[in-house]
N, C-alpha and C. Protein backbone atom coordinates (compact mmCIF):
# COMPACT_ATOMS: atom_id res chain seq x y z
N UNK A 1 -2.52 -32.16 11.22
CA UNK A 1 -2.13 -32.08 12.61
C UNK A 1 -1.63 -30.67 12.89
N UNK A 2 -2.06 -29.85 13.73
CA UNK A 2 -1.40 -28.77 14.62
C UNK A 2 0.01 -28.83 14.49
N UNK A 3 0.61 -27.78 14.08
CA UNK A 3 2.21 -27.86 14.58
C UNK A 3 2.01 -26.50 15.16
N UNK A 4 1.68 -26.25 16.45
CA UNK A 4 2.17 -25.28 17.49
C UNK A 4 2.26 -23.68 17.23
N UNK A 5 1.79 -23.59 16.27
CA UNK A 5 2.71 -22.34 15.40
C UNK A 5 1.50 -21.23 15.45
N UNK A 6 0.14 -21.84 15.94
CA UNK A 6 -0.83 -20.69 15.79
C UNK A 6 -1.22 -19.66 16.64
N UNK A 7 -0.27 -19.75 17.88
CA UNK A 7 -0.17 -18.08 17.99
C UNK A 7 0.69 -17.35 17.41
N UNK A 8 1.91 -17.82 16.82
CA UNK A 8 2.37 -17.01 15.97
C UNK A 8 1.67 -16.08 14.98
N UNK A 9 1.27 -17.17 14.38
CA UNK A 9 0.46 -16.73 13.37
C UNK A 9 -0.69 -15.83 13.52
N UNK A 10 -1.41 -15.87 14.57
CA UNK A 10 -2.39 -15.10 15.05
C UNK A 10 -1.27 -13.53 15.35
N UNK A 11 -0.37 -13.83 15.92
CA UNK A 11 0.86 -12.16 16.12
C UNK A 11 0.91 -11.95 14.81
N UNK A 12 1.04 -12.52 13.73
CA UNK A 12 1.26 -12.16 12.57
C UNK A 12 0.56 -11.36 11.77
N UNK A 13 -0.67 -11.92 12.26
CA UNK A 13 -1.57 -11.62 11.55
C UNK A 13 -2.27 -9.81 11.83
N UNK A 14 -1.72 -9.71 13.44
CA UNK A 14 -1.99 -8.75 14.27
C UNK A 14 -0.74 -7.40 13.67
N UNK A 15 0.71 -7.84 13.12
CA UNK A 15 1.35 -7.41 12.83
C UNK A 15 0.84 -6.79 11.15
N UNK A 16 0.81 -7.54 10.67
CA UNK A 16 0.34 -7.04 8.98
C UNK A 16 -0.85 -6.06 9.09
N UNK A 17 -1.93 -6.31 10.00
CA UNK A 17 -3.09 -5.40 10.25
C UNK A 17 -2.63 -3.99 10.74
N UNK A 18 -1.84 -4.39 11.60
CA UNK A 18 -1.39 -2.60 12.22
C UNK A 18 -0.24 -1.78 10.92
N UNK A 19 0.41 -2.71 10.70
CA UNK A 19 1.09 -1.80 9.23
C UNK A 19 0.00 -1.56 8.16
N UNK A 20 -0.71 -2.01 7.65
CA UNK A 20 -1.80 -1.96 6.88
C UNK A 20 -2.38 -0.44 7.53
N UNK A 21 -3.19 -0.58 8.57
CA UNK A 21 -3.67 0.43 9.06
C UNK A 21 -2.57 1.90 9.35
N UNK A 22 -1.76 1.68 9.71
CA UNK A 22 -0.31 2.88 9.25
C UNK A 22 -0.90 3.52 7.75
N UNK A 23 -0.57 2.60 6.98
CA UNK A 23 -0.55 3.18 5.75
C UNK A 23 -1.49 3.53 5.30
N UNK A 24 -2.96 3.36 5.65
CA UNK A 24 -3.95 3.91 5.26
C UNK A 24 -4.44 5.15 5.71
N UNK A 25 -4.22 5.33 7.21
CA UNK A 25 -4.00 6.74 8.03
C UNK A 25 -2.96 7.88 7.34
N UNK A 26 -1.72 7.23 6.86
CA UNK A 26 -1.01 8.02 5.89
C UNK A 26 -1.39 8.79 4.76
N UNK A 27 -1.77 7.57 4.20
CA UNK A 27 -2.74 8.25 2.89
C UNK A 27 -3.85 8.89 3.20
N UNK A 28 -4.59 8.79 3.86
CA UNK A 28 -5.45 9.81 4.10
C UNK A 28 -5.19 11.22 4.59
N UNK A 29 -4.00 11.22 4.92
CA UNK A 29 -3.38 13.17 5.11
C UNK A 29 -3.02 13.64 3.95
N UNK A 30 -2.75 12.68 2.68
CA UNK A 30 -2.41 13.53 1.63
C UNK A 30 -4.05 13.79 1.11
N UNK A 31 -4.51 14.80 1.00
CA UNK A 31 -6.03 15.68 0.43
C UNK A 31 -5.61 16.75 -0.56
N UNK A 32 -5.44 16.16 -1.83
CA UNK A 32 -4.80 17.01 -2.99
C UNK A 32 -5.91 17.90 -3.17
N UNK A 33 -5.16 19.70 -2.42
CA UNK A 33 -6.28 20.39 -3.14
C UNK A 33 -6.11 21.52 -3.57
N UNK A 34 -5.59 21.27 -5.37
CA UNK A 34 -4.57 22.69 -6.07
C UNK A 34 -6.00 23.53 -6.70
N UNK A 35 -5.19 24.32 -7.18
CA UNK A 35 -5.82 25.65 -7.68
C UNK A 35 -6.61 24.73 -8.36
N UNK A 36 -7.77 25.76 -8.83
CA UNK A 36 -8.74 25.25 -9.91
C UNK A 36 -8.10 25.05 -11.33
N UNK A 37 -6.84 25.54 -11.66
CA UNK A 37 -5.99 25.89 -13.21
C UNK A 37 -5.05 24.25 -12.94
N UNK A 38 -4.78 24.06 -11.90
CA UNK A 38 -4.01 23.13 -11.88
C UNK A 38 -4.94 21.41 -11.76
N UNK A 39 -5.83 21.53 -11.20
CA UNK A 39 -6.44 20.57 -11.14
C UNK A 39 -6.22 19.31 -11.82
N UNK A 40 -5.90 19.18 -13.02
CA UNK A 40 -5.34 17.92 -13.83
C UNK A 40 -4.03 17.91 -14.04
N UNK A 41 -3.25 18.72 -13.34
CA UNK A 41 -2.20 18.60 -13.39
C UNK A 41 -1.42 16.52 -13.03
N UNK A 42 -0.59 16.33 -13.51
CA UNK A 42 -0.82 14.67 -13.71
C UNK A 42 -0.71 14.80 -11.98
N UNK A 43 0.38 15.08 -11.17
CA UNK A 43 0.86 14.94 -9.62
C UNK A 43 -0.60 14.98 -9.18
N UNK A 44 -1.32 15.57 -9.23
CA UNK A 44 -2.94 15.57 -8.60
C UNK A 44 -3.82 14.59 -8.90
N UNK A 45 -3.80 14.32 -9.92
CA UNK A 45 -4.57 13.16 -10.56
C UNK A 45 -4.46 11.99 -10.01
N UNK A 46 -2.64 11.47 -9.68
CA UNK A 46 -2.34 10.84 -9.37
C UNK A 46 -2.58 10.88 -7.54
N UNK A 47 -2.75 11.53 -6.75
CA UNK A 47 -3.00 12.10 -6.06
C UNK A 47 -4.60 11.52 -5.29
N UNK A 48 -5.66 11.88 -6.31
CA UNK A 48 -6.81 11.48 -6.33
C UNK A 48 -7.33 10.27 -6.62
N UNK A 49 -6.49 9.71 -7.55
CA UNK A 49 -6.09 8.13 -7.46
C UNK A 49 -6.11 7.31 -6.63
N UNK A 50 -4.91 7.79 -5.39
CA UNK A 50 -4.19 6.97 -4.65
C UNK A 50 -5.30 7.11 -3.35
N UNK A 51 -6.62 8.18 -3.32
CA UNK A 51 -7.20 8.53 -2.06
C UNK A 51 -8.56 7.04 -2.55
N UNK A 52 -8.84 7.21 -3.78
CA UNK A 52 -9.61 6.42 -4.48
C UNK A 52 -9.67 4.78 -4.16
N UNK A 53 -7.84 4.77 -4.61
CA UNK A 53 -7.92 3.33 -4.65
C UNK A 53 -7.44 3.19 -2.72
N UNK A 54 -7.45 3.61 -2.39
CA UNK A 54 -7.34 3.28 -0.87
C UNK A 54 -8.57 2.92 -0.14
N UNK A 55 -9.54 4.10 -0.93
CA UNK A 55 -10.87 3.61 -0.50
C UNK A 55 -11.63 2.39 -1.02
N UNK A 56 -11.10 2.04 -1.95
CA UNK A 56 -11.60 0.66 -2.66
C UNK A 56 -10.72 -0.86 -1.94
N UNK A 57 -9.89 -0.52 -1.40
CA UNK A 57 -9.04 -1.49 -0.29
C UNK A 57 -9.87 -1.29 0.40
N UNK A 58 -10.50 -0.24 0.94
CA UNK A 58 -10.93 -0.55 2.53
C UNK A 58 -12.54 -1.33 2.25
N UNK A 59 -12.86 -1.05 1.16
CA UNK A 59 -14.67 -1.76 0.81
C UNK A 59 -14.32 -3.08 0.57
N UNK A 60 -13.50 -3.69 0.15
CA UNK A 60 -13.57 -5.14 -0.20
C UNK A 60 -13.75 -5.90 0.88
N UNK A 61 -14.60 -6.75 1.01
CA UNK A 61 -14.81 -7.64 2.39
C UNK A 61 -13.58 -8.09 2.69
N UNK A 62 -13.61 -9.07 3.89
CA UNK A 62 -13.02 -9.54 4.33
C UNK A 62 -13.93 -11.34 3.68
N UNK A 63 -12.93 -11.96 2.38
CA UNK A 63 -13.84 -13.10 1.80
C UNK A 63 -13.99 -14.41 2.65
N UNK A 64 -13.39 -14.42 3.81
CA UNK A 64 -13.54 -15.78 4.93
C UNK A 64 -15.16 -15.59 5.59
N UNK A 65 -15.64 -16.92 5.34
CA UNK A 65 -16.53 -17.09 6.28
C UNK A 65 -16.44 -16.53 7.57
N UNK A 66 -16.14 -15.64 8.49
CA UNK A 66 -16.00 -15.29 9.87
C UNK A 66 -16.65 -16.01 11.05
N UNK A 67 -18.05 -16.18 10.47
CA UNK A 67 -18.94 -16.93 11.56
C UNK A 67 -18.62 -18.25 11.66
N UNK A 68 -18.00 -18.76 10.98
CA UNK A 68 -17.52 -19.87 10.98
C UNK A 68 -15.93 -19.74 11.37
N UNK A 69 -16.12 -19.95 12.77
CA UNK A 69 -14.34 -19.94 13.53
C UNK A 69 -14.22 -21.09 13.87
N UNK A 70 -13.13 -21.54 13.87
CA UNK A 70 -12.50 -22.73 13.99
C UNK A 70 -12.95 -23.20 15.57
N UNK A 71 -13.66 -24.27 15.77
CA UNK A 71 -13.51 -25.36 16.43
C UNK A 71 -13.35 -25.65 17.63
N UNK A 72 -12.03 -25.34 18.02
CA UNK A 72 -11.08 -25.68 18.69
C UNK A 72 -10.18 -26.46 17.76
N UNK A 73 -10.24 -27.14 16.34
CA UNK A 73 -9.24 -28.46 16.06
C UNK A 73 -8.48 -27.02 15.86
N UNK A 74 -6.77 -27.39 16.04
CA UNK A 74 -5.78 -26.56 15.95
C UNK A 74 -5.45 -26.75 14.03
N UNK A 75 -5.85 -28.01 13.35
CA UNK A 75 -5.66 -27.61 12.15
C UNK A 75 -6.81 -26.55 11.55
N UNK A 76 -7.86 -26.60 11.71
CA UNK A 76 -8.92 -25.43 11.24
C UNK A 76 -8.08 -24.36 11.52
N UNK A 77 -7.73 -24.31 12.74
CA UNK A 77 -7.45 -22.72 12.85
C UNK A 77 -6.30 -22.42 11.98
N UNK A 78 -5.16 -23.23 12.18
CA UNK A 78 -3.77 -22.87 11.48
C UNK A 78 -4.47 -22.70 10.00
N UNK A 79 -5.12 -23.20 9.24
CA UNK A 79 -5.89 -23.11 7.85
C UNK A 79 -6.38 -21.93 8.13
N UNK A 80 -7.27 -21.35 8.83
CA UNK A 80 -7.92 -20.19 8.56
C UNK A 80 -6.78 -18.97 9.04
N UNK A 81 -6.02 -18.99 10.11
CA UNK A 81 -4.97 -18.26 10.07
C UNK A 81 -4.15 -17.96 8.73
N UNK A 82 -3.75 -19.15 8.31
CA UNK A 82 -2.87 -18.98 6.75
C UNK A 82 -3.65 -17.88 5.92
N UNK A 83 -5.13 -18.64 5.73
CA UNK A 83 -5.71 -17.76 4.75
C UNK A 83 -6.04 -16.31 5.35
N UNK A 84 -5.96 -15.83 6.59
CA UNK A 84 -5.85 -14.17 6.82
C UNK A 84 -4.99 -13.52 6.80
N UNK A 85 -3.77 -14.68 6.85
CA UNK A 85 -2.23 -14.01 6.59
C UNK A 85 -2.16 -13.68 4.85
N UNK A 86 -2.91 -14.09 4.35
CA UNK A 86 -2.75 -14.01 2.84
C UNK A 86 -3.35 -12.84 2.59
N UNK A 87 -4.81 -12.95 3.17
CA UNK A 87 -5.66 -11.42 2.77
C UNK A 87 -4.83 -10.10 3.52
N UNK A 88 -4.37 -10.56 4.66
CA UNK A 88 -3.28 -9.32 5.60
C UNK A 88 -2.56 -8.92 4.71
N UNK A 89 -1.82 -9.70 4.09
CA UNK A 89 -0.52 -9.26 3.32
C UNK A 89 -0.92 -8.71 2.43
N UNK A 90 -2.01 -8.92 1.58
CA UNK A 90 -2.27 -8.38 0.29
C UNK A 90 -2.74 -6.78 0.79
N UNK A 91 -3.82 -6.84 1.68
CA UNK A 91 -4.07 -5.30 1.92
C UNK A 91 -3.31 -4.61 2.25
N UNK A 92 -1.95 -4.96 2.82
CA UNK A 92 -1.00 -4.46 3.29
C UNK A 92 0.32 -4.03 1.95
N UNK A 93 0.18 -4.80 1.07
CA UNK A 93 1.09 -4.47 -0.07
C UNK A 93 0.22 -3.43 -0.93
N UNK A 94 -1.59 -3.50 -1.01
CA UNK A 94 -1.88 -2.50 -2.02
C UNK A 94 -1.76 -1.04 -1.47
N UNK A 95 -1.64 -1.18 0.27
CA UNK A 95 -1.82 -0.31 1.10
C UNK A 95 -0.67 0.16 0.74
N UNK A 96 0.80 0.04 0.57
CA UNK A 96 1.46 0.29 0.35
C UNK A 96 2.51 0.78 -0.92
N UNK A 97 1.68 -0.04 -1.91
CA UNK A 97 2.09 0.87 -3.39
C UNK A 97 1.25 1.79 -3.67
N UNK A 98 -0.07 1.89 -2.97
CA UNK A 98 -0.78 3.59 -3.10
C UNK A 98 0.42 4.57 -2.21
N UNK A 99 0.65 4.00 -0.85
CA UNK A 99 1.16 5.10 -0.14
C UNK A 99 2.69 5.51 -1.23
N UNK A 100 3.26 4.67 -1.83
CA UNK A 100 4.42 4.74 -2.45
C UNK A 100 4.31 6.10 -3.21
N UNK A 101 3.06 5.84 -4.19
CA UNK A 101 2.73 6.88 -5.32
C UNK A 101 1.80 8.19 -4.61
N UNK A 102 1.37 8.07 -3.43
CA UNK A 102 0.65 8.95 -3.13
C UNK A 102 2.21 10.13 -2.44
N UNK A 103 3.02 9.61 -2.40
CA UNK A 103 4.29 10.28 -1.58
C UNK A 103 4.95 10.79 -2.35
N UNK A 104 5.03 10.03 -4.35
CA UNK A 104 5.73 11.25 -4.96
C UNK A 104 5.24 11.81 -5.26
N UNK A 105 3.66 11.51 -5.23
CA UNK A 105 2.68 12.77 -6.13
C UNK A 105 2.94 14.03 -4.89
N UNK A 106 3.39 13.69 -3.46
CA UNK A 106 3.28 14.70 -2.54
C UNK A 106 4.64 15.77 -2.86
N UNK A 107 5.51 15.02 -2.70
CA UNK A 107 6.56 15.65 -3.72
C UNK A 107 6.70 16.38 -4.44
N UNK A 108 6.22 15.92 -5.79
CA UNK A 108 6.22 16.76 -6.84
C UNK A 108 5.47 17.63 -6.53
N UNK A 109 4.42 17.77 -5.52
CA UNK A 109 3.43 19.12 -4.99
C UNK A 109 3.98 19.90 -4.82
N UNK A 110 4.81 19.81 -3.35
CA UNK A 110 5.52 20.18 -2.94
C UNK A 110 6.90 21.03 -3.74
N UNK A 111 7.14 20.65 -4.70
CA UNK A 111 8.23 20.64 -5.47
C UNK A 111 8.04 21.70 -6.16
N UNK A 112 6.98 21.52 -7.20
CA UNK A 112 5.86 22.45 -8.02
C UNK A 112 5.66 23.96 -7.21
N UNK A 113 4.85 23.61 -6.35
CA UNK A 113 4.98 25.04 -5.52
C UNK A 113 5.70 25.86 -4.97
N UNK A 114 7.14 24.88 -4.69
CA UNK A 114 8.54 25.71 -4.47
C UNK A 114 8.91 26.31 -5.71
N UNK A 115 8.45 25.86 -7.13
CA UNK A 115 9.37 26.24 -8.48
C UNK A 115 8.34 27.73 -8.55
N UNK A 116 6.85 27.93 -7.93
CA UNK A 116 5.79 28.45 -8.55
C UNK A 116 5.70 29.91 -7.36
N UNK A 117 6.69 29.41 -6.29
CA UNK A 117 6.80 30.98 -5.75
C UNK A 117 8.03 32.11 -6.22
N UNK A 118 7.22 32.85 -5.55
CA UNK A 118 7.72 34.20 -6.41
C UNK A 118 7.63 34.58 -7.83
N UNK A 119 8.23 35.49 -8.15
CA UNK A 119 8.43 36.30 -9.55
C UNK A 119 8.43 35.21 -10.15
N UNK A 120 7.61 35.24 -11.18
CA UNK A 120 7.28 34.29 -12.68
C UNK A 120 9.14 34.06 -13.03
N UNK A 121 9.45 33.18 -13.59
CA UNK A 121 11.18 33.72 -14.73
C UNK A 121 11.21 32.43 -15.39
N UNK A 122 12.11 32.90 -16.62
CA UNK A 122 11.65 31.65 -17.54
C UNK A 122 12.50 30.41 -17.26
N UNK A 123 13.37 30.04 -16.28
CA UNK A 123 13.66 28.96 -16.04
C UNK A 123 12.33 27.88 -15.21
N UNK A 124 11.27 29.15 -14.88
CA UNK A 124 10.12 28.07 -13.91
C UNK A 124 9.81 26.92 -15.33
N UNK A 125 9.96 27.19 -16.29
CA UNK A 125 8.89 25.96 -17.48
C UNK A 125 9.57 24.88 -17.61
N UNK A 126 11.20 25.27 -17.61
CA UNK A 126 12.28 23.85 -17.50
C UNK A 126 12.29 23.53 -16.25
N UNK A 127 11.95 24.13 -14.65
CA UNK A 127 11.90 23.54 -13.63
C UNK A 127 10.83 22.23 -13.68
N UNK A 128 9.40 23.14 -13.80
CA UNK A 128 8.23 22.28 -13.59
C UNK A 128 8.55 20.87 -14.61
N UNK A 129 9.32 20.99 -15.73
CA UNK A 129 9.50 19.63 -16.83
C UNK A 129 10.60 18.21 -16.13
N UNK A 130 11.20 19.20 -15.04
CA UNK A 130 12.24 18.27 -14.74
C UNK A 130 11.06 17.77 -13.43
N UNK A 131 10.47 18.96 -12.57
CA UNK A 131 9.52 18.37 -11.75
C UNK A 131 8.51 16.70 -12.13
N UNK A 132 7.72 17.09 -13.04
CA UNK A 132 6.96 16.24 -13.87
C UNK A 132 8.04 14.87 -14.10
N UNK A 133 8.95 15.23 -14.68
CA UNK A 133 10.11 13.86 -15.37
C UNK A 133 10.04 13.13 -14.09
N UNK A 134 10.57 14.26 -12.53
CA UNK A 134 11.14 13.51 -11.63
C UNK A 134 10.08 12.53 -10.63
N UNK A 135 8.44 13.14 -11.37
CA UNK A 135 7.43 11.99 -10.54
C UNK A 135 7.51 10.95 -11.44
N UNK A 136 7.39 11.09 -12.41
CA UNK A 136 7.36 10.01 -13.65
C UNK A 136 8.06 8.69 -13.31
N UNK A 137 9.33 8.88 -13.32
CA UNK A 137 10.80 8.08 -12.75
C UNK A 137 10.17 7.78 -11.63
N UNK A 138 9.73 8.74 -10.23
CA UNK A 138 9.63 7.82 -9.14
C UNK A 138 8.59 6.72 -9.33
N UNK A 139 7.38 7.31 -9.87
CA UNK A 139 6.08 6.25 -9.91
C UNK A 139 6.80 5.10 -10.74
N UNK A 140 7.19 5.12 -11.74
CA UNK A 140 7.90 4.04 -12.09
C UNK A 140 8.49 2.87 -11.36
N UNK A 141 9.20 3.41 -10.54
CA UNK A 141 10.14 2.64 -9.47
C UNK A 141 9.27 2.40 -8.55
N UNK A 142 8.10 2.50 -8.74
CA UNK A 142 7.00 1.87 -7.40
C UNK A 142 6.37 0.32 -8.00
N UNK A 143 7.58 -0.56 -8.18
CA UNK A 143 7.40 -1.68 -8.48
C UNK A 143 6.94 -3.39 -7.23
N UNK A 144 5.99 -3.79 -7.85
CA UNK A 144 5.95 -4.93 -7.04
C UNK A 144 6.67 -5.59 -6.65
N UNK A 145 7.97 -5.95 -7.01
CA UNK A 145 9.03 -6.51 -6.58
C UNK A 145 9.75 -5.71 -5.79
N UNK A 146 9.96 -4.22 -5.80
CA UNK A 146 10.46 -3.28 -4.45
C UNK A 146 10.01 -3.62 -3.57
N UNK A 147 8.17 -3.19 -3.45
CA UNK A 147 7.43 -3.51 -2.41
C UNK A 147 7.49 -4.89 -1.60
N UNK A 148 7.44 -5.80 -2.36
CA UNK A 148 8.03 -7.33 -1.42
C UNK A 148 8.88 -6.74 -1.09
N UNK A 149 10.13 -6.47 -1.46
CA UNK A 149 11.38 -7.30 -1.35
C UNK A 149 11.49 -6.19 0.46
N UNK A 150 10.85 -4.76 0.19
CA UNK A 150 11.01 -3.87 1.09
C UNK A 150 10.83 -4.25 2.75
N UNK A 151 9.26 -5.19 1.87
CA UNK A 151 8.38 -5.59 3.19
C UNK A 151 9.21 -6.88 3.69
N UNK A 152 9.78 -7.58 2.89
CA UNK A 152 10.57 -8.97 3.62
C UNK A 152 11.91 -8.47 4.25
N UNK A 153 12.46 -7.47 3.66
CA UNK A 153 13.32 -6.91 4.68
C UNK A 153 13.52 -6.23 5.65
N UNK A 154 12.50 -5.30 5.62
CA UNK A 154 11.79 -4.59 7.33
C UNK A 154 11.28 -5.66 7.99
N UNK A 155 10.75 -6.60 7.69
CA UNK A 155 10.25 -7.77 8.69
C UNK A 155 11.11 -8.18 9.33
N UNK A 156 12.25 -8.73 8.25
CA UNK A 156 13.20 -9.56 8.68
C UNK A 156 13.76 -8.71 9.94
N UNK A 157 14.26 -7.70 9.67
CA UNK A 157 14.72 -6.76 10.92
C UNK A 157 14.23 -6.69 11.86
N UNK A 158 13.09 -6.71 11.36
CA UNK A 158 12.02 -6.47 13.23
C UNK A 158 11.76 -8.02 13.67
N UNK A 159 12.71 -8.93 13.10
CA UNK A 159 12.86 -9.99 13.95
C UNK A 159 10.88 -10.84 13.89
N UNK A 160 10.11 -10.68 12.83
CA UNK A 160 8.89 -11.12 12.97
C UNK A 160 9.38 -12.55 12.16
N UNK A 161 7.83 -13.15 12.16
CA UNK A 161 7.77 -14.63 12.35
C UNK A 161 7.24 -14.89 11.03
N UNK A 162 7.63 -15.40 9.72
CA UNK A 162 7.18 -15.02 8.34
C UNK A 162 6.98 -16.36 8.10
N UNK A 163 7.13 -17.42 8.59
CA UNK A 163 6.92 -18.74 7.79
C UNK A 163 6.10 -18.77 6.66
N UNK A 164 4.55 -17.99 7.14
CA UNK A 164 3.16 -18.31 6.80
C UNK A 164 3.23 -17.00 5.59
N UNK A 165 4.70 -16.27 5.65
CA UNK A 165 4.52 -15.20 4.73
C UNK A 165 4.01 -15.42 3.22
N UNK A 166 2.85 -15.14 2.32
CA UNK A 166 2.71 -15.48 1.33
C UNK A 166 3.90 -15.18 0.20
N UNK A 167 4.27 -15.93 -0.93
CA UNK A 167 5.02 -15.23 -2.31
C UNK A 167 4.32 -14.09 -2.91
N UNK A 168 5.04 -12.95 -3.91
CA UNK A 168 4.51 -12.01 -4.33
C UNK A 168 3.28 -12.62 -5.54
N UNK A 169 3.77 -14.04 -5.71
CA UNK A 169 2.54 -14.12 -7.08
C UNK A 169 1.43 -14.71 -6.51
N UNK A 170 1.10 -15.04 -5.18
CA UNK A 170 0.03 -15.87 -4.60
C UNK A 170 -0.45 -14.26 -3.96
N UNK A 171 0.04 -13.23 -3.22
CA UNK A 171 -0.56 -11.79 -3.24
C UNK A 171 -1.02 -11.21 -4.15
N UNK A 172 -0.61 -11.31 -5.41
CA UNK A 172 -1.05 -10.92 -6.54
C UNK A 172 -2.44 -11.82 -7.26
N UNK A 173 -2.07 -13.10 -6.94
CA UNK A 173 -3.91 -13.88 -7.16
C UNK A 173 -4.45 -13.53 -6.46
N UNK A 174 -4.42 -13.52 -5.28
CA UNK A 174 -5.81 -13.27 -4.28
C UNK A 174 -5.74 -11.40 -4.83
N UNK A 175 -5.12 -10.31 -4.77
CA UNK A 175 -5.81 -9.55 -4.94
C UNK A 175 -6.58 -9.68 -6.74
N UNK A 176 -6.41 -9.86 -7.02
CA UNK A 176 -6.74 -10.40 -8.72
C UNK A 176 -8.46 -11.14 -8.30
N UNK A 177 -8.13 -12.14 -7.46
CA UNK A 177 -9.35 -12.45 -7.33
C UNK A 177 -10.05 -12.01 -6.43
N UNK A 178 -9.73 -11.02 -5.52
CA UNK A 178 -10.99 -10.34 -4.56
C UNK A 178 -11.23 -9.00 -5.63
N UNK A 179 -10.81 -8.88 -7.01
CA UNK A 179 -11.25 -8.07 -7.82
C UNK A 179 -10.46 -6.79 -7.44
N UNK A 180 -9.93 -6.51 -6.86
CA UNK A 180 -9.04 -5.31 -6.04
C UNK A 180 -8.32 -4.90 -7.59
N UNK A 181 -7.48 -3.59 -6.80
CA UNK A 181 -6.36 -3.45 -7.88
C UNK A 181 -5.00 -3.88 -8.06
């Protein structure tokens, strides 16, 4: 039976898509492009990664039948709503631990090239080590459980409508099983 709830869910669904799309526009301004000497430097790599796997979010279908829209019965739809709130969320969390790591690799760019102007001096080799340490530590801390916990608490604030919100381990099957990363 319908319980009333599917325009929510349809806002919801409208909500996860436009943050999703944020973060992919984001990542696409970072265009890592160092010297030819630096090129494997790890911050770049990581860098080229994050442009990579963004583009591999955006190729994965969308796995719902589409042509097949609900009906009119209000339970079809609330069912097929659930299941786009699931695929929303997931593109929206991988969208978001690339942008995580694509921001310290920007960093440490950033960082790197402040240690790399001017006069050579031998404190630049212990700068760039603490540079390197300090992406290391951040990518680290770009944990799946941040990312929920981040996204259930900016929601919560912006006062949105989460009933239909999936758990982090049912985001983690479906991307597992649309083969994603």
């Amino acid at each position: 039976m319908a319980d009333g709830f599917n325009e929510a869910r349809a806002l919801r669904v409208t909500e996860l898509m436009t943050d999703y799309q944020s973060l992919l526009q984001r990542i696409a301004e970072y265009a890592p492009n160092p010297p030819p000497e630096e090129y494997f430097e790890h911050g770049y790599e990581v860098l080229r990664q994050c442009r990579a796997e963004a583009q591999a979010v955006l190729l994965v279908p969308y796995p719902l039948d589409i042509s097949s829209m609900p009906n009119g019965s209000g339970d079809q739809e609330k069912r097929q709503l659930q299941r786009i709130i699931i695929d929303a969320s997931a593109r929206r969390f991988q969208a978001k631990k690339i942008y995580l790591r694509a921001v310290a690799a920007v960093r440490w760019s950033n960082a790197r090239n402040a240690i790399l102007q001017g006069t050579p001096h031998a404190a630049q080799a212990t700068q760039l080590q603490q540079t390197n340490n300090s992406l290391r530590i951040e990518l680290a801390a770009v944990t799946d459980a941040r990312i929920i916990n981040d996204f259930r608490q900016a929601d919560t604030q912006a006062g949105y409508w989460l009933v239909d919100d999936p758990l982090l381990a049912t985001i983690l099957n479906w991307i597992r099983s649309q083969g994603s990363h």
